[in-house]
Structure formats: C-alpha cells, structure tokens
N, C-alpha and C. Protein backbone atom coordinates (compact mmCIF):
# COMPACT_ATOMS: atom_id res chain seq x y z
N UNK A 1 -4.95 13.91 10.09
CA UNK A 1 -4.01 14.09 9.01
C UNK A 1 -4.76 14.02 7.68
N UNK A 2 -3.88 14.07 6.52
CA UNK A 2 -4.53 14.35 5.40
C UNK A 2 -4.51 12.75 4.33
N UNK A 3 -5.86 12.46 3.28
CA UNK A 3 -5.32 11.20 2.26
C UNK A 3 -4.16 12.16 1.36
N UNK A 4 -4.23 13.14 1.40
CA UNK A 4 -3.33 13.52 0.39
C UNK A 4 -1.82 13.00 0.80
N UNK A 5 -1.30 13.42 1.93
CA UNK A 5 -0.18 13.18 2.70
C UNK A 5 -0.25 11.82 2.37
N UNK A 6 -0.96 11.31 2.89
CA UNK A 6 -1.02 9.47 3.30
C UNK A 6 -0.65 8.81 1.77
N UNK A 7 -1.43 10.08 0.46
CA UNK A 7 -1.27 9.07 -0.96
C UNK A 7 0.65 9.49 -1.31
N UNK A 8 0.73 10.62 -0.75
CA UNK A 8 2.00 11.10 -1.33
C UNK A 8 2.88 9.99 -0.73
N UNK A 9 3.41 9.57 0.59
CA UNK A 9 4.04 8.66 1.46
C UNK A 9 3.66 7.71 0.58
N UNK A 10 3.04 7.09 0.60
CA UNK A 10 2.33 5.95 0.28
C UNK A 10 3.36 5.64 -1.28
N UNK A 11 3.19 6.19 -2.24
CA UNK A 11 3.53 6.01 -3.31
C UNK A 11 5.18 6.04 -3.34
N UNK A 12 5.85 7.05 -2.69
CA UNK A 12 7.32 7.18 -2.48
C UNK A 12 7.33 6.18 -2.09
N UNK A 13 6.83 5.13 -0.75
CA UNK A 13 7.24 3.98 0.06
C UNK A 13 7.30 2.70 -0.93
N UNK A 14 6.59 2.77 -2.25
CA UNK A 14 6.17 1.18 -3.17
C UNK A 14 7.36 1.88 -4.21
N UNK A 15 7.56 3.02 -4.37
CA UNK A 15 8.89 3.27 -4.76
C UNK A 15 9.92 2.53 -4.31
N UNK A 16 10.32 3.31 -3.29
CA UNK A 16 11.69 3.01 -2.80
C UNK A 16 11.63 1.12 -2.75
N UNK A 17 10.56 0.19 -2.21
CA UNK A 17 10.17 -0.82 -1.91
C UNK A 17 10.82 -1.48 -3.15
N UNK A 18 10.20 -0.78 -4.11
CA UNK A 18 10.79 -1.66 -5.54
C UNK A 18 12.17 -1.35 -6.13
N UNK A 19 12.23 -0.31 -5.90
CA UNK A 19 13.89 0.07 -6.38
C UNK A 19 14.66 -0.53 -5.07
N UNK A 20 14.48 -1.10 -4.02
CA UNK A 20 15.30 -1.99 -3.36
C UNK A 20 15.25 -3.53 -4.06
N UNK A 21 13.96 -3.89 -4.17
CA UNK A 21 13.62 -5.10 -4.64
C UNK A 21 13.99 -5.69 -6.21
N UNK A 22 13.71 -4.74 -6.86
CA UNK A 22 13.95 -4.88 -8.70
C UNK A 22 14.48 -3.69 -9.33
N UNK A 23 14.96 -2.81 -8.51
CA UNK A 23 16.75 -2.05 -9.07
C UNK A 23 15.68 -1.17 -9.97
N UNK A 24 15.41 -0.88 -10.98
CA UNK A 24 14.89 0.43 -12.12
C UNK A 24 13.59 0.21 -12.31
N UNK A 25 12.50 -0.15 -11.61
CA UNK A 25 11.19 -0.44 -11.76
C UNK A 25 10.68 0.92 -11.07
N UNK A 26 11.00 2.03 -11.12
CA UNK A 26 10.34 2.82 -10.38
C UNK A 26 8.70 3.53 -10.93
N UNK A 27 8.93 3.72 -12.13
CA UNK A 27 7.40 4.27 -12.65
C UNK A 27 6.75 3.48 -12.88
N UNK A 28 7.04 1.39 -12.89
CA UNK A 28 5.75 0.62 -12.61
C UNK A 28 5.62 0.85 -11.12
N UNK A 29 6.56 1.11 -10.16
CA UNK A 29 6.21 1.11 -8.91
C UNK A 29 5.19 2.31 -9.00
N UNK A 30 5.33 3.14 -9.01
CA UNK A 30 4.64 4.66 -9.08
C UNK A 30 2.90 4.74 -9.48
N UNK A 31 3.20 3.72 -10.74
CA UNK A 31 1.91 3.20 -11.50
C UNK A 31 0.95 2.59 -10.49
N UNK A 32 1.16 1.21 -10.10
CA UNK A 32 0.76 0.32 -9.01
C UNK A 32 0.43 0.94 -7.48
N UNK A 33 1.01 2.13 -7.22
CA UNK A 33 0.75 2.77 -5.88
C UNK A 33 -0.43 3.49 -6.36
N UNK A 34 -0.35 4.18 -7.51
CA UNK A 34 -1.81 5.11 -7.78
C UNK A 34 -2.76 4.51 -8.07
N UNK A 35 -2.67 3.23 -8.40
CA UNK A 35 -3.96 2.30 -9.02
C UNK A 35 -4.40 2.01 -8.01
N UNK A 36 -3.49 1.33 -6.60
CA UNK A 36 -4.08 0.90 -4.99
C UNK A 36 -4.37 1.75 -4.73
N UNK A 37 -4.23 3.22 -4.62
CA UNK A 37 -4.72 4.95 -4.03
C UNK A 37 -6.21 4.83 -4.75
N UNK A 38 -6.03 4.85 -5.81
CA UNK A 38 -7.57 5.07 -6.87
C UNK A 38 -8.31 4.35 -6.50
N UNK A 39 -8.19 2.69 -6.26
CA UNK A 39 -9.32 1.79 -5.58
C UNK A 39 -9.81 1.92 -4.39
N UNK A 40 -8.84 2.23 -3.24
CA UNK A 40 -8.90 2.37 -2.10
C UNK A 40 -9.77 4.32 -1.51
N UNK A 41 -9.69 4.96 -2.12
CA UNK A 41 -9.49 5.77 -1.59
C UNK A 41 -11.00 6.59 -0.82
N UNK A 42 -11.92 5.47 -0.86
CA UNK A 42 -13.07 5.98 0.06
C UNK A 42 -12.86 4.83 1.36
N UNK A 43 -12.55 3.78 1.03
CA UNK A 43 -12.13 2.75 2.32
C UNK A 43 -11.17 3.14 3.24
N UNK A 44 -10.23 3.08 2.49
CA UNK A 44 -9.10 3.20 4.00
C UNK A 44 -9.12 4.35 4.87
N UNK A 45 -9.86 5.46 4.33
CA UNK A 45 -9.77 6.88 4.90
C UNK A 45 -11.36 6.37 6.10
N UNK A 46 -12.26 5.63 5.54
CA UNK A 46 -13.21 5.00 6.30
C UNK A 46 -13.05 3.92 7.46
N UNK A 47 -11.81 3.46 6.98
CA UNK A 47 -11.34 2.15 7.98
C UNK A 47 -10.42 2.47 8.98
N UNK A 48 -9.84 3.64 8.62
CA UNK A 48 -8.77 4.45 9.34
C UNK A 48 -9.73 5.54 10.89
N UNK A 49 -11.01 5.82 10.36
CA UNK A 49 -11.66 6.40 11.25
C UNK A 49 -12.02 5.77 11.85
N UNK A 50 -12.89 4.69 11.43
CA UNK A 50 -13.82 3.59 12.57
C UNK A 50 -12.82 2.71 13.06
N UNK A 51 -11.62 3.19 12.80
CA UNK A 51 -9.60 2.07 14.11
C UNK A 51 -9.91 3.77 15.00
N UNK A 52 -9.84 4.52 14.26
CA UNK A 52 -9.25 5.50 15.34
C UNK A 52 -10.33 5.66 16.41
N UNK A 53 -12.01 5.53 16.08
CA UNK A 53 -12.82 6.25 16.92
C UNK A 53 -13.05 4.65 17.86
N UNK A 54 -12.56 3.58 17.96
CA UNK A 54 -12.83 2.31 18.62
C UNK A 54 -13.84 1.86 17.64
N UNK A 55 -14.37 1.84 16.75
CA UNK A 55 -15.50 0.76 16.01
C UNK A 55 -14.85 -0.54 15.45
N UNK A 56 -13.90 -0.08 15.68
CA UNK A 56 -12.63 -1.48 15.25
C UNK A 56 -11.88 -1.69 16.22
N UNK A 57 -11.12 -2.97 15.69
CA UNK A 57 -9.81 -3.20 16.38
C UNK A 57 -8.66 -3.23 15.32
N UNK A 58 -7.63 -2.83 16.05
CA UNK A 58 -6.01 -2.76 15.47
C UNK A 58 -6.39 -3.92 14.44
N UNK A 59 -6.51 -5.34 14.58
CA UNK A 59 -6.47 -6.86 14.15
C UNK A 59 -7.38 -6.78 13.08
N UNK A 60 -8.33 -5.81 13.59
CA UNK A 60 -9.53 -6.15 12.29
C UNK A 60 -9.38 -5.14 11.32
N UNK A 61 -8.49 -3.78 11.51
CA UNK A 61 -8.23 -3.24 11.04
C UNK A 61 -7.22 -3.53 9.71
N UNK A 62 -6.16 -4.17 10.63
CA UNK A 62 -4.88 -4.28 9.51
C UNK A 62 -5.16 -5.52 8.77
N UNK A 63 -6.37 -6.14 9.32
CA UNK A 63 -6.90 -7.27 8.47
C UNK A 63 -7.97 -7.05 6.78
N UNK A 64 -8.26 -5.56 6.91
CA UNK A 64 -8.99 -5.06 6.03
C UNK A 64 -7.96 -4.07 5.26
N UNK A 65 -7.37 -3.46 6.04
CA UNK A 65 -5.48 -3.18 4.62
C UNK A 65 -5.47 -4.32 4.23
N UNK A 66 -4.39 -5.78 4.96
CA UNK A 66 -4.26 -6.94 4.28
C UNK A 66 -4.61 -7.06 2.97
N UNK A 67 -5.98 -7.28 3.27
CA UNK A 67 -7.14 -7.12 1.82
C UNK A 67 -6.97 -6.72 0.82
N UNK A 68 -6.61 -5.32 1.21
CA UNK A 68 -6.90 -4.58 0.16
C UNK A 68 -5.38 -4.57 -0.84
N UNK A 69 -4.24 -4.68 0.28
CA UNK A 69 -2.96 -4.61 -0.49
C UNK A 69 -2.91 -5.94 -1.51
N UNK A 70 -3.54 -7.14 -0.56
CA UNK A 70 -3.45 -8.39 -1.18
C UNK A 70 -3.95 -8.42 -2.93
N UNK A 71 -5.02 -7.39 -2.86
CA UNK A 71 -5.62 -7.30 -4.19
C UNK A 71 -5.07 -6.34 -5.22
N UNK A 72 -3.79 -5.33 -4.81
CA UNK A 72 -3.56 -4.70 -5.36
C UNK A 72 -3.09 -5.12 -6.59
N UNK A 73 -2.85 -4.37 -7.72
CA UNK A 73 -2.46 -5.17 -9.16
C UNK A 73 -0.92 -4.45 -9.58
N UNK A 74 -0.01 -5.39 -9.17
CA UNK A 74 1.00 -5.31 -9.42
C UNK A 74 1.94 -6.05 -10.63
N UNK A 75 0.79 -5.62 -11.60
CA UNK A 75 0.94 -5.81 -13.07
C UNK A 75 2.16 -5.36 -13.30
N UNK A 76 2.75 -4.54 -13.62
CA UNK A 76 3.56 -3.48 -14.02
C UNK A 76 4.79 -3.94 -13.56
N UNK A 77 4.83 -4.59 -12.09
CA UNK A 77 6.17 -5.07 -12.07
C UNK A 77 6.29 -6.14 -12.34
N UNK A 78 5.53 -7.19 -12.00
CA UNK A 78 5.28 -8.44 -12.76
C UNK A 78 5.88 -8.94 -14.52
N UNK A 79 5.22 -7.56 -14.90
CA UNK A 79 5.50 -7.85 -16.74
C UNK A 79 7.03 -7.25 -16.26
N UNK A 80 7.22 -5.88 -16.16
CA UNK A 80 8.42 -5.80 -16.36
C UNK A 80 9.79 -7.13 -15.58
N UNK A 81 9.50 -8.39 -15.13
CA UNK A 81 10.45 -9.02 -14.91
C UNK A 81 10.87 -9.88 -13.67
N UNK A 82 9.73 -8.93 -12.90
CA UNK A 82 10.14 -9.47 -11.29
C UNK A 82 9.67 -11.11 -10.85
N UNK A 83 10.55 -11.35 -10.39
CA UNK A 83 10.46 -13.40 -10.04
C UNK A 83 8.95 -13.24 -9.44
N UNK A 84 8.76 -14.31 -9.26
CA UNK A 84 7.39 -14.38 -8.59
C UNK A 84 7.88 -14.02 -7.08
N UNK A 85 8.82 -14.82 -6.53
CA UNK A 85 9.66 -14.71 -5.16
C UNK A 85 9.68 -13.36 -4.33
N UNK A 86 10.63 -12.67 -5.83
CA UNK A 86 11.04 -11.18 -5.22
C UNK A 86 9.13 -9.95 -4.99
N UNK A 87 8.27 -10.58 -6.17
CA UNK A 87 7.22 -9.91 -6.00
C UNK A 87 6.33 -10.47 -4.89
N UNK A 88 6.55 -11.43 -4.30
CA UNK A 88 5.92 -11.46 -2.76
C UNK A 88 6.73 -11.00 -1.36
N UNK A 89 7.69 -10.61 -1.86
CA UNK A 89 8.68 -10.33 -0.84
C UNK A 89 7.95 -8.24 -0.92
N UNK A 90 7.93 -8.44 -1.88
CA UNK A 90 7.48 -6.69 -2.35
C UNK A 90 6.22 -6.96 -1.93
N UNK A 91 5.53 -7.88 -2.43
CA UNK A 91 3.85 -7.48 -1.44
C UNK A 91 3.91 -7.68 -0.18
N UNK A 92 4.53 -7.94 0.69
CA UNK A 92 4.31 -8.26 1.93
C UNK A 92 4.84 -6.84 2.60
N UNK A 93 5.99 -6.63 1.94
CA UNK A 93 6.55 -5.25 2.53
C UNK A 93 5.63 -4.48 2.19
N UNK A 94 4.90 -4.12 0.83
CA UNK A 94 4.18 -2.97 0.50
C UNK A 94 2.67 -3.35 2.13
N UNK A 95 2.40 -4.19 2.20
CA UNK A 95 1.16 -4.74 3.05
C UNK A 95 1.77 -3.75 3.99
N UNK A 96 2.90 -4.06 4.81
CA UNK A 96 3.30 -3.69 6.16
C UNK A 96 3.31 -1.73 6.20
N UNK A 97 4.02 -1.39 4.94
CA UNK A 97 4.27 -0.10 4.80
C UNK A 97 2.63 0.61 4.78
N UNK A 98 1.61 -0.28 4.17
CA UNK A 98 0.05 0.71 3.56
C UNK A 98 -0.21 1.15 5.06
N UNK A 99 -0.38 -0.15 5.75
CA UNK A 99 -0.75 -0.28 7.41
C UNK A 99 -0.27 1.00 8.17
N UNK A 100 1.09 0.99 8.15
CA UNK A 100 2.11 1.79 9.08
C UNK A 100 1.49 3.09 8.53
N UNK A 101 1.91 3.65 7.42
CA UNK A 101 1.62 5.12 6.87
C UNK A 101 0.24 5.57 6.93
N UNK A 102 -1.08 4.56 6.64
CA UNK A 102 -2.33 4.82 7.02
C UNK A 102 -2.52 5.11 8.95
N UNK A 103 -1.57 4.58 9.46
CA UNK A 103 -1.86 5.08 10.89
C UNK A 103 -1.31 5.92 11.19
N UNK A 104 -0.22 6.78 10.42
CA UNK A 104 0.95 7.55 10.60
C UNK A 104 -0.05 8.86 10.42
N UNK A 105 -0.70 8.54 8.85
CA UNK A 105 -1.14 9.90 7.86
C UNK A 105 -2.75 10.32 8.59
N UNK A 106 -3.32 9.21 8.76
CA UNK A 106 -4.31 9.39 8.79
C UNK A 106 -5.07 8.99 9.80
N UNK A 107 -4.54 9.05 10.86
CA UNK A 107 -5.14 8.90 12.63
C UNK A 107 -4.80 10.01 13.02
C-alpha cells in the first residue's frame, strides 16, 4: 500500500478523534497529524516493512509506533483548551488508530 494513503487516513482519524473528544478542534487536529506524518515519515514506512518481512515482531513493532505517537506534539490542542484528562484519552486513541492504519495502509 501507499504512505500517501496511510498519511491521508491517518490525519482524517486524529480528526474525527478530536472532534469526538474536544467538539471544534479540527485544524489543531489536522495540524498535529501532519507534524507526526513530517517526523515520522522515513520510520514507520521502515518499521512497517521489517513487521511485514518478519525482522520484527507485532510487540516490538507497535512498541516503536507507541514511541513515536507518545512523542507526538499535541500542542495545538493542548493550547486550544483540552483538559489534560481528555488529551490522554486522545493520545491513547490516536496511539491505537497510528498502529491499526499503518498495518491497514502499509503492509
């Protein structure tokens, strides 16, 4: 499959994620998905091959997303308002969604 596909999904999913979570945050959501796309985007397409060809495992795999979502900078919703609460409830979902769609888009 394609990163293009995988960035397009990807960004709709921290969308919708936040407009469930904090109601009109959609273009910091939008913001924050392209900034994790821009950092990420020689790794996961790298981490996604060496899960698919066996050089990994599933565990060590979604342990190196983890990572990477964990570090993402979710500035944007932060300033605009979001509890600390509701923005770990949003990182954990965004974690689960990077995982799912990177194996969807790009295996």
């Amino acid at each position: 499959m394609s990163m293009a596909k995988f960035a397009e999904a990807l960004e709709q999913a921290f969308i919708q994620a936040a407009g469930n979570e904090a109601g009109a945050l959609r273009t910091q959501a939008a913001n924050d998905a392209k900034d994790f796309l821009k950092r990420t985007a020689i790794e996961i397409p790298q981490w996604t091959y060496q899960y698919k060809s066996g050089q990994m495992s599933r565990m060590e795999y979604e342990g190196l997303m983890r990572g990477q979502v964990d570090l993402a900078h979710m500035h944007a919703l932060l300033h605009a308002g979001l509890s600390a609460a509701a923005a770990e409830r949003l990182r954990k979902k965004l974690i689960e969604l990077s995982i799912d769609l990177a194996i969807k888009f790009l295996i």
